[in-house]
PDB file of N, CA and C in Angstrom:
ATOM      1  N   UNK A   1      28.000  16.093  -9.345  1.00  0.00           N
ATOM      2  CA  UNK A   1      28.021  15.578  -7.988  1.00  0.00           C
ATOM      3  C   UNK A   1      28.971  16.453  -7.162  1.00  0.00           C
ATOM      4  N   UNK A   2      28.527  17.593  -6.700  1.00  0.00           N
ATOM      5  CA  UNK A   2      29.354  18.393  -5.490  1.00  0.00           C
ATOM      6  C   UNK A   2      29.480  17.489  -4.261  1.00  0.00           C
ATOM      7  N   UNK A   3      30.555  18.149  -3.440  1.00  0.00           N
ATOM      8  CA  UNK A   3      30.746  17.545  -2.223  1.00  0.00           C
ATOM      9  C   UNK A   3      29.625  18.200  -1.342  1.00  0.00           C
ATOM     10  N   UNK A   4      29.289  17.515  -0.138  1.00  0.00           N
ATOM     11  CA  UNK A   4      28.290  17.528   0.492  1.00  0.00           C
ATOM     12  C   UNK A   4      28.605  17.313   2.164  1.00  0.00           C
ATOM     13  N   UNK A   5      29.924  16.435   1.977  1.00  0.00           N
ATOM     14  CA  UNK A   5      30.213  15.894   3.420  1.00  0.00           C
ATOM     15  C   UNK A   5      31.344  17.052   3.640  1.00  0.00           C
ATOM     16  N   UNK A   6      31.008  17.281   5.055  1.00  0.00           N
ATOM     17  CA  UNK A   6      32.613  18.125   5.706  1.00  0.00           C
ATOM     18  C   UNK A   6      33.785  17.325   6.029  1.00  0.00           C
ATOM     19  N   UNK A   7      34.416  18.407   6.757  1.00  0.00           N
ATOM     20  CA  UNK A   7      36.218  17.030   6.924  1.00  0.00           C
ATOM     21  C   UNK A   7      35.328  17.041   8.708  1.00  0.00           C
ATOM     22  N   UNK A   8      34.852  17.469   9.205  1.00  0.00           N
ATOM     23  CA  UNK A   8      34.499  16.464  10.891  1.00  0.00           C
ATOM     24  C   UNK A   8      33.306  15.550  10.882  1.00  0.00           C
ATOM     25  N   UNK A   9      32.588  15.540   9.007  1.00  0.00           N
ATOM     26  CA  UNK A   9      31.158  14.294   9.154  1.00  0.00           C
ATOM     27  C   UNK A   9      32.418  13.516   8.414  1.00  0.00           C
ATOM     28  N   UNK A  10      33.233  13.742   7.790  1.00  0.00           N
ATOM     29  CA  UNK A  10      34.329  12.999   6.919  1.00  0.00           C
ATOM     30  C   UNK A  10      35.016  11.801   8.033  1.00  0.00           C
ATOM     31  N   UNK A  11      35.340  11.931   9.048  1.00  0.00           N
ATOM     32  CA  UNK A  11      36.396  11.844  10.539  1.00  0.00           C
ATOM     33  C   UNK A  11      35.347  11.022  10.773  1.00  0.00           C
ATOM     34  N   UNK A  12      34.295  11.121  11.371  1.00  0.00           N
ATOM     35  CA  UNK A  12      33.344  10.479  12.199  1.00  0.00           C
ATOM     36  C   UNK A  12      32.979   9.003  11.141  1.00  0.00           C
ATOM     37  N   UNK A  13      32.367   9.420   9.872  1.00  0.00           N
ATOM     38  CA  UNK A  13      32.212   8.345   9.188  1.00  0.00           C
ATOM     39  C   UNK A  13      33.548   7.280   9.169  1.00  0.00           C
ATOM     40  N   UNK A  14      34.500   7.931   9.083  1.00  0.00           N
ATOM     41  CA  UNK A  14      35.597   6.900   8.529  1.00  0.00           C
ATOM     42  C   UNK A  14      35.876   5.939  10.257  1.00  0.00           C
ATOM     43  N   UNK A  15      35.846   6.986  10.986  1.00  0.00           N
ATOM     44  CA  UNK A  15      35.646   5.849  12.539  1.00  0.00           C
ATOM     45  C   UNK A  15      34.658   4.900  12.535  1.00  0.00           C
ATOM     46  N   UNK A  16      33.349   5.573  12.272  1.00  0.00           N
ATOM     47  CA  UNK A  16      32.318   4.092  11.886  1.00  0.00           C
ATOM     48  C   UNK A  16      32.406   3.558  11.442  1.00  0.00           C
ATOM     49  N   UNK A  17      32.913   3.568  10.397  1.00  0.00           N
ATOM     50  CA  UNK A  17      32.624   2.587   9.171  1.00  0.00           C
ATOM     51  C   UNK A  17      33.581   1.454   9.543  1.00  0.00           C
ATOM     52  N   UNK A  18      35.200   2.074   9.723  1.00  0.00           N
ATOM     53  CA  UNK A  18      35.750   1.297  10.885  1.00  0.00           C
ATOM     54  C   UNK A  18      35.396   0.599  11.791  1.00  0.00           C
ATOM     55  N   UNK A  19      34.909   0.586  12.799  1.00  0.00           N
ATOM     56  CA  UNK A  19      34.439   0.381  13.593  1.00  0.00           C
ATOM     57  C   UNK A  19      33.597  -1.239  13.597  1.00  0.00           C
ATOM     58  N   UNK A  20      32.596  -0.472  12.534  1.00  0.00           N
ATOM     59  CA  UNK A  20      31.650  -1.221  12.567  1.00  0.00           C
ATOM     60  C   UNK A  20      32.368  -2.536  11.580  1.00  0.00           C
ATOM     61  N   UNK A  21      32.861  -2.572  11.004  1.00  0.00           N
ATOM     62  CA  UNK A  21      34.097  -3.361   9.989  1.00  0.00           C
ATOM     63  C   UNK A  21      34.557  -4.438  10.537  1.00  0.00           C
ATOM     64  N   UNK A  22      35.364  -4.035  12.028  1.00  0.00           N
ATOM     65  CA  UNK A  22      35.958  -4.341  12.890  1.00  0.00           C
ATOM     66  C   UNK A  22      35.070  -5.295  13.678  1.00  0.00           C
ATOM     67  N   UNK A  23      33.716  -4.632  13.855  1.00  0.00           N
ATOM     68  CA  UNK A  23      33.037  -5.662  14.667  1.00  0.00           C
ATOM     69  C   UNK A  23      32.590  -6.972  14.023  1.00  0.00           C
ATOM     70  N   UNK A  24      32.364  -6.821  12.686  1.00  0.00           N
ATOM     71  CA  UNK A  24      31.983  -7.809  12.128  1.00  0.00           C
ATOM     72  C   UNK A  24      32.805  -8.617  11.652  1.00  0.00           C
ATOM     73  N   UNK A  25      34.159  -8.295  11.636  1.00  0.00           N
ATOM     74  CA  UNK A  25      35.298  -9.240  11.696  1.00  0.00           C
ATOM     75  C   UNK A  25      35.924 -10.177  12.709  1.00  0.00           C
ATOM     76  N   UNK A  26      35.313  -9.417  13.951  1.00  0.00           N
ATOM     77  CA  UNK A  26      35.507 -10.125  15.491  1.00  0.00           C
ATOM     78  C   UNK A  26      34.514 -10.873  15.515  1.00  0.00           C
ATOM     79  N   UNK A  27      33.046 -10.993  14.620  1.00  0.00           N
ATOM     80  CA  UNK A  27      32.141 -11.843  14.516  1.00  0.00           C
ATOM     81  C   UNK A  27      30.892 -11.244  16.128  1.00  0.00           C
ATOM     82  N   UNK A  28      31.405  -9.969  16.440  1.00  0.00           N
ATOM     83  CA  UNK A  28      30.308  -9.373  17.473  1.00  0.00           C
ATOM     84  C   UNK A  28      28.988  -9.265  16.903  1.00  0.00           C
ATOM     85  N   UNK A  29      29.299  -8.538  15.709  1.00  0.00           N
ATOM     86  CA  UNK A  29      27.690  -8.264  15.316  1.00  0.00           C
ATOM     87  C   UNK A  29      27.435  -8.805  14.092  1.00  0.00           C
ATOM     88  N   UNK A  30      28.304  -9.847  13.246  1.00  0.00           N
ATOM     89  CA  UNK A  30      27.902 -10.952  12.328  1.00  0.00           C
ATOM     90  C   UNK A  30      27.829  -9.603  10.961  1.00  0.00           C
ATOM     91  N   UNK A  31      27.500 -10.034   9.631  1.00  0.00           N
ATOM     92  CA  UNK A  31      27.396  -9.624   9.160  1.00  0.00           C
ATOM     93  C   UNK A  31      26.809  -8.155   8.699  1.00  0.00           C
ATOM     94  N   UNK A  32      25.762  -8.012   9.337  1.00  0.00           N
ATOM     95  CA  UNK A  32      25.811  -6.231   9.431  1.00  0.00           C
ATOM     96  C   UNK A  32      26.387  -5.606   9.710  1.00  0.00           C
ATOM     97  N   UNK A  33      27.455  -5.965  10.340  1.00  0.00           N
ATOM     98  CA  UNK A  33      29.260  -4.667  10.481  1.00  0.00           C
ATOM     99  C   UNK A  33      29.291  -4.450   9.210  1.00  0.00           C
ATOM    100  N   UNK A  34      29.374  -5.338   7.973  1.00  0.00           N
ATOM    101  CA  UNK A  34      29.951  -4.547   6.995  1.00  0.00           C
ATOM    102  C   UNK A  34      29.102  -3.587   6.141  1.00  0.00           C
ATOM    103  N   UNK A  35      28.103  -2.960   6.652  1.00  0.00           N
ATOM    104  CA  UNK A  35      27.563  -2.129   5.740  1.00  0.00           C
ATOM    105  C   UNK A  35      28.583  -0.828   6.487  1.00  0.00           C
ATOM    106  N   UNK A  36      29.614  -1.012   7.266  1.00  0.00           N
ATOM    107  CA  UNK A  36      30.459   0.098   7.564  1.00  0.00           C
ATOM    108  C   UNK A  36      30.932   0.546   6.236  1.00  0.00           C
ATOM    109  N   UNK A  37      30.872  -0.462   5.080  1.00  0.00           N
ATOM    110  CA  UNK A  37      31.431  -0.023   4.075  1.00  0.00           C
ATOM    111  C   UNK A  37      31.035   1.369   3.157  1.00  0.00           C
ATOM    112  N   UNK A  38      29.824   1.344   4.119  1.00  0.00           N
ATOM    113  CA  UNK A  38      29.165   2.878   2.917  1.00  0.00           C
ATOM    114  C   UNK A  38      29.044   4.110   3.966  1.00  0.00           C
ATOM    115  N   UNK A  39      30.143   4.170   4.751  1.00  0.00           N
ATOM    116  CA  UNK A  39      30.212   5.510   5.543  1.00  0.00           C
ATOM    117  C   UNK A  39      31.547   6.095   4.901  1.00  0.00           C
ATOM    118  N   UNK A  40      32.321   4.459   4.726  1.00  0.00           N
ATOM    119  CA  UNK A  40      33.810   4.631   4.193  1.00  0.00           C
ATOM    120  C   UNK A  40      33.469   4.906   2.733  1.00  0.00           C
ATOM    121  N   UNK A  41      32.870   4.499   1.980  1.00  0.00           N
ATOM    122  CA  UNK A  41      32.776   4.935   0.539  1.00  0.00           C
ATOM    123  C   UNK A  41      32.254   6.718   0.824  1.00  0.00           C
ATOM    124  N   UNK A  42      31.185   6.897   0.915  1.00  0.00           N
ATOM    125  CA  UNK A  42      30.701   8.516   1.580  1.00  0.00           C
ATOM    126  C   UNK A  42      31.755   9.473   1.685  1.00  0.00           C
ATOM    127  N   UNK A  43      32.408   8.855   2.857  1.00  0.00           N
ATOM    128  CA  UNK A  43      33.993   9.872   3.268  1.00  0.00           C
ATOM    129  C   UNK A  43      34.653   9.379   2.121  1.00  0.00           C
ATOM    130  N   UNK A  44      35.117   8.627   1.587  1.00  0.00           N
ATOM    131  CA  UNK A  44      35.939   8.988   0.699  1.00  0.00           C
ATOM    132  C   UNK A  44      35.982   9.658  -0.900  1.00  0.00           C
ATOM    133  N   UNK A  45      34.649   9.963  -1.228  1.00  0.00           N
ATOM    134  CA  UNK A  45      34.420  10.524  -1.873  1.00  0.00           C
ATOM    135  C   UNK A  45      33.533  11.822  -2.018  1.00  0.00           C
ATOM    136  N   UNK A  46      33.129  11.858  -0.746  1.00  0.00           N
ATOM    137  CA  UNK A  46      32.519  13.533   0.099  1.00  0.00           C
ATOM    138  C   UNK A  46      31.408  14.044  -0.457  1.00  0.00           C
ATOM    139  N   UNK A  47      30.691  12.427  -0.586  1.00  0.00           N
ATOM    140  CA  UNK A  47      29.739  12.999  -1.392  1.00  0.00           C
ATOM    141  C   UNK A  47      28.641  11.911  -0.711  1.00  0.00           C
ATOM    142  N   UNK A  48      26.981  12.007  -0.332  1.00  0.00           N
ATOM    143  CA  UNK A  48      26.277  11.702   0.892  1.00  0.00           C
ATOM    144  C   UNK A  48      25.033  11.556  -0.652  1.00  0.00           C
ATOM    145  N   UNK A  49      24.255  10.547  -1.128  1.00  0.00           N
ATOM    146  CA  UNK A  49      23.228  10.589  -1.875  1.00  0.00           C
ATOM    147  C   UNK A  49      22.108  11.145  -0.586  1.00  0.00           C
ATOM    148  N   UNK A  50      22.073  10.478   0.568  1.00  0.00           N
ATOM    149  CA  UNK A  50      21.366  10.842   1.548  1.00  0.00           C
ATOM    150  C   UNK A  50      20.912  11.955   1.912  1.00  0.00           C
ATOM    151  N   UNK A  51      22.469  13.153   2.030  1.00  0.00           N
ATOM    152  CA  UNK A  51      22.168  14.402   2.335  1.00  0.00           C
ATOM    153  C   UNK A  51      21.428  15.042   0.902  1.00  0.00           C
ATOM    154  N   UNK A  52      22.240  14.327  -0.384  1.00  0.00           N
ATOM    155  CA  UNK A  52      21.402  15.510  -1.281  1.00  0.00           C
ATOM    156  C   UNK A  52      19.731  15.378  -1.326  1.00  0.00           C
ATOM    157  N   UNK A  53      19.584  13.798  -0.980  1.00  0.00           N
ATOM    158  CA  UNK A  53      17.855  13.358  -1.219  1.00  0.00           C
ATOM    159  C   UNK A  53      17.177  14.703   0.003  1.00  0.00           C
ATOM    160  N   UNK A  54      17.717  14.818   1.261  1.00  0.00           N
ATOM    161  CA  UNK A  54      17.313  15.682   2.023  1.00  0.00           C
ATOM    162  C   UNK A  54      17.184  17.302   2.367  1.00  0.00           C
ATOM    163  N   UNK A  55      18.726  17.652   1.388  1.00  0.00           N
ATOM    164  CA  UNK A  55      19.095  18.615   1.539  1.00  0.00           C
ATOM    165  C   UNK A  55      20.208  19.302   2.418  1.00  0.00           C
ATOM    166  N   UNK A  56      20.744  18.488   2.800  1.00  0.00           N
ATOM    167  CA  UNK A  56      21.719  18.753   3.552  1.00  0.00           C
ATOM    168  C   UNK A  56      22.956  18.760   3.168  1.00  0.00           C
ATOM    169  N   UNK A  57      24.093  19.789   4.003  1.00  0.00           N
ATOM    170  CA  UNK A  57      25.280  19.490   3.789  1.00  0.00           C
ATOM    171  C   UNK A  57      26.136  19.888   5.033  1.00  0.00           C
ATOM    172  N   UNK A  58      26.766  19.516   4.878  1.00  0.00           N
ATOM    173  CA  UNK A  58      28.089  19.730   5.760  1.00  0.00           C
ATOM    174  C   UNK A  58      29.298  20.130   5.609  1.00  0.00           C
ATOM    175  N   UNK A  59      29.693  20.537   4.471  1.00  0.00           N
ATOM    176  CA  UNK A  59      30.418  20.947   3.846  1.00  0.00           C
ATOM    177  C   UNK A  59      30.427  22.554   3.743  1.00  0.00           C
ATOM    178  N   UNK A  60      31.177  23.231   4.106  1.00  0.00           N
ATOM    179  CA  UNK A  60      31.148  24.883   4.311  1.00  0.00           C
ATOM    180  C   UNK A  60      31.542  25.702   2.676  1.00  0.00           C
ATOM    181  N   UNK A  61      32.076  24.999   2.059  1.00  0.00           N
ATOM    182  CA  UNK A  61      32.603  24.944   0.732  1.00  0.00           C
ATOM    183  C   UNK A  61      31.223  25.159  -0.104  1.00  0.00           C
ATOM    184  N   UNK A  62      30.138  24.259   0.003  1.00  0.00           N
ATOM    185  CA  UNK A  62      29.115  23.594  -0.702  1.00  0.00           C
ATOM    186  C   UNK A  62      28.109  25.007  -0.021  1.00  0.00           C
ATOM    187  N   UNK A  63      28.169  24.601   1.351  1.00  0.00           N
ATOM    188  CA  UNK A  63      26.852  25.870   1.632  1.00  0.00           C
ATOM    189  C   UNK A  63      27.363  27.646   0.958  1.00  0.00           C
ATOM    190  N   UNK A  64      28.856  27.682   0.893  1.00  0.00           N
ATOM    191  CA  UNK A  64      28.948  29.194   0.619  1.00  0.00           C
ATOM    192  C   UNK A  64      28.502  29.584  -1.029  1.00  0.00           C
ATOM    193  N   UNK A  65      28.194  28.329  -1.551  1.00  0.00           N
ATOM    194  CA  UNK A  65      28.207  28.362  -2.546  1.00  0.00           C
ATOM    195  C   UNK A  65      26.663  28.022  -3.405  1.00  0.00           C
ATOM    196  N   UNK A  66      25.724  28.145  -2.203  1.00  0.00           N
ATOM    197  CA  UNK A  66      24.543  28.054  -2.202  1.00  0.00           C
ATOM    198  C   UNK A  66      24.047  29.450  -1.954  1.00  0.00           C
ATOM    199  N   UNK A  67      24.361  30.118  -1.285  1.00  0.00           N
ATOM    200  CA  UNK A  67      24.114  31.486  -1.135  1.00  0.00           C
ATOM    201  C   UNK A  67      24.125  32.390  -1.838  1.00  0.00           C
TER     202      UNK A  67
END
């Protein structure tokens, strides 16, 4: 399992996931805030099942190392 996520998709997720956490604790958007939890799992382990199903990365580390 290589890393896949960069440190600015890393930043952005951990604000969402936040975010969205937050809302569902204020009871704005009820229980679907907490699937913020899997932007925060993602970033914290820099690793995206999503991007690999697609092919993607974000990670500059991961692409130089594809080449």
């Amino acid at each position: 399992m290589s890393a896949n996520v960069g440190t600015w998709d890393r930043a952005l997720r951990v604000v969402v996931g936040l975010a969205l956490i937050a809302l569902a604790l204020t009871g704005q958007i009820g229980v679907w805030g907490w699937i913020g939890l899997v932007p925060l799992l993602t970033a914290a382990i820099g690793f995206c099942p999503a991007y690999r199903l697609f092919g993607l990365s974000t990670c500059p580390i991961a692409s130089r190392r594809a080449t």
